[in-house]
C-alpha atoms as a PDB file:
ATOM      1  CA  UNK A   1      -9.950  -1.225  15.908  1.00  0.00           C
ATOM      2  CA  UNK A   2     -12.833  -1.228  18.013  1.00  0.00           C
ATOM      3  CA  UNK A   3     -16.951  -1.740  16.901  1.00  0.00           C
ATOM      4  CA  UNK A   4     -17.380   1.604  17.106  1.00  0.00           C
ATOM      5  CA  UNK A   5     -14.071   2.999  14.947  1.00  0.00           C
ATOM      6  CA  UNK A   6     -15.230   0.054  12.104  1.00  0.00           C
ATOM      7  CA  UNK A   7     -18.427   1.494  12.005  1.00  0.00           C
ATOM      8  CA  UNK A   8     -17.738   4.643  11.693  1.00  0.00           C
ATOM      9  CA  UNK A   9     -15.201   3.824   8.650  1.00  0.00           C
ATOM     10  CA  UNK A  10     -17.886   1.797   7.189  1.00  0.00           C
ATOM     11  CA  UNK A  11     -19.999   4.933   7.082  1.00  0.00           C
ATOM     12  CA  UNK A  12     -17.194   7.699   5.680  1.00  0.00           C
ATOM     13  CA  UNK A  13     -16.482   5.081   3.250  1.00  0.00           C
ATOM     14  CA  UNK A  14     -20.068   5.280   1.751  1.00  0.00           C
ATOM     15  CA  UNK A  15     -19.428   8.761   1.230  1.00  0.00           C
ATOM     16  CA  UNK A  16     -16.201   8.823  -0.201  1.00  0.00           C
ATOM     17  CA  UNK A  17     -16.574   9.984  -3.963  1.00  0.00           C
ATOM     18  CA  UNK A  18     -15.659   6.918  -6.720  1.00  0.00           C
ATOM     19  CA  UNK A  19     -12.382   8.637  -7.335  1.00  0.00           C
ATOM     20  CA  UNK A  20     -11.640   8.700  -3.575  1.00  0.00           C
ATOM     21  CA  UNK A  21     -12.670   5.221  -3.357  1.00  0.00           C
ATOM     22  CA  UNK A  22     -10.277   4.099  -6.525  1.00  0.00           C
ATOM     23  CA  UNK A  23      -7.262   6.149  -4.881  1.00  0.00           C
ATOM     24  CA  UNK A  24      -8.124   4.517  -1.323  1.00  0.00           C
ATOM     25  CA  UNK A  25      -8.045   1.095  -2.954  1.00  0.00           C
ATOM     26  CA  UNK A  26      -5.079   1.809  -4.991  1.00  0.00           C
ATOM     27  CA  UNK A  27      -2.970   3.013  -1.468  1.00  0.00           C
ATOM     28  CA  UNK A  28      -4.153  -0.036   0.223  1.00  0.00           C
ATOM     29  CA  UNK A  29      -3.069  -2.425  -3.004  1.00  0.00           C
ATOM     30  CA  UNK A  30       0.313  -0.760  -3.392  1.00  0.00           C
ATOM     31  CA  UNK A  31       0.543  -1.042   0.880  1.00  0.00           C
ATOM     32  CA  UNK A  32       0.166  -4.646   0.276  1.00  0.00           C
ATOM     33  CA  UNK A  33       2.602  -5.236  -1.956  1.00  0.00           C
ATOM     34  CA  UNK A  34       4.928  -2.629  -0.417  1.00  0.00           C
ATOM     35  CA  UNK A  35       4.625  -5.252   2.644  1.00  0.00           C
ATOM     36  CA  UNK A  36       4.840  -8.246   0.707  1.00  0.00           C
ATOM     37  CA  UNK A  37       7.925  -7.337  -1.070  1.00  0.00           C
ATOM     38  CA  UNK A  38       9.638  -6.188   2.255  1.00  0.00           C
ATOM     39  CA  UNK A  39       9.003  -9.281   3.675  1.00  0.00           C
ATOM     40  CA  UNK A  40      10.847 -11.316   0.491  1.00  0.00           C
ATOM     41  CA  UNK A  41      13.460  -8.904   1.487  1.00  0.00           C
ATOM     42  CA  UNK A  42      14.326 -10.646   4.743  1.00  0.00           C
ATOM     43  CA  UNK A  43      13.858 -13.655   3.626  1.00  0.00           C
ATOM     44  CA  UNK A  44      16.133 -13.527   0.859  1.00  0.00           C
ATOM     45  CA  UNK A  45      19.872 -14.779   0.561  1.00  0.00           C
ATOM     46  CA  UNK A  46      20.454 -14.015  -2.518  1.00  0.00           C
ATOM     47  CA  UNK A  47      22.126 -10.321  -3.377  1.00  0.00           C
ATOM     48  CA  UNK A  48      20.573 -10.231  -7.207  1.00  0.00           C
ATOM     49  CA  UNK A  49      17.045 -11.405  -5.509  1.00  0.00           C
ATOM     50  CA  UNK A  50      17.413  -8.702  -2.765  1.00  0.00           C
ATOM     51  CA  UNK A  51      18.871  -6.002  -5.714  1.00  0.00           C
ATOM     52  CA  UNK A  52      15.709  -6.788  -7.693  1.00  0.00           C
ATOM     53  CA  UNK A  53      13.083  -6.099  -4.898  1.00  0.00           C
ATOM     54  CA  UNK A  54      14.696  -2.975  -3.703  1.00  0.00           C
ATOM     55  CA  UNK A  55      14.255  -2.026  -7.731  1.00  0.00           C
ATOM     56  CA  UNK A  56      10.393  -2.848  -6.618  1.00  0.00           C
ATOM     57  CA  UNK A  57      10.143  -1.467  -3.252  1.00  0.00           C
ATOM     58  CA  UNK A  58      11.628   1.967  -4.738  1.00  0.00           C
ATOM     59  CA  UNK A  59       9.297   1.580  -7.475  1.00  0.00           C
ATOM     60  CA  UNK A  60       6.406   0.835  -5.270  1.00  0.00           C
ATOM     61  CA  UNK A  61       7.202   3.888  -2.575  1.00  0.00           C
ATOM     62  CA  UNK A  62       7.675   6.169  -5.361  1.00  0.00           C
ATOM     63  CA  UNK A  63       4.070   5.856  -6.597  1.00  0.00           C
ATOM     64  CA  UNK A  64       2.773   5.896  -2.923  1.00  0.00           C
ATOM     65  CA  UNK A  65       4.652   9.145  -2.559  1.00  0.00           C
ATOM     66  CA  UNK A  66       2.824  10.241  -5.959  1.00  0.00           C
ATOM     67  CA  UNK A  67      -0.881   9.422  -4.444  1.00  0.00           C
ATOM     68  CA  UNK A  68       0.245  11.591  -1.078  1.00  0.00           C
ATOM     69  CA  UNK A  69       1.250  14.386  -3.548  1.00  0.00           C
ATOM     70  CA  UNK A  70      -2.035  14.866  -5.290  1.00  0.00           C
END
């Protein structure tokens, strides 16, 4: 991202309404973990381990699907 693309998200984001704000933070926390999670993924060995964080990644894209939806 270059000066002049940061900047300019800088300044929509100061206009963003406090709900926008909340769901834009929300995305970007549930992105993380989304990320996090598939990375645990690869690393794993362990079939149970690797059952349980599909369990979360399905979990996880199902409420990012939700905040696309509304």
């Amino acid at each position: 991202m270059g000066a002049a693309e940061a900047e300019r998200a800088l300044r929509d984001r100061d206009h963003l309404s406090l709900e926008e704000r909340e769901e834009n933070e929300r995305r970007q926390s549930l992105l993380l973990s989304r990320s996090l999670i598939v990375a645990r993924m690869k690393a794993s060995r362990d079939p149970r381990y690797r059952a349980q964080l599909k369990v979360a990644l399905d979990s996880l894209d199902e409420q990012l699907r939700e905040i696309r939806n509304d």
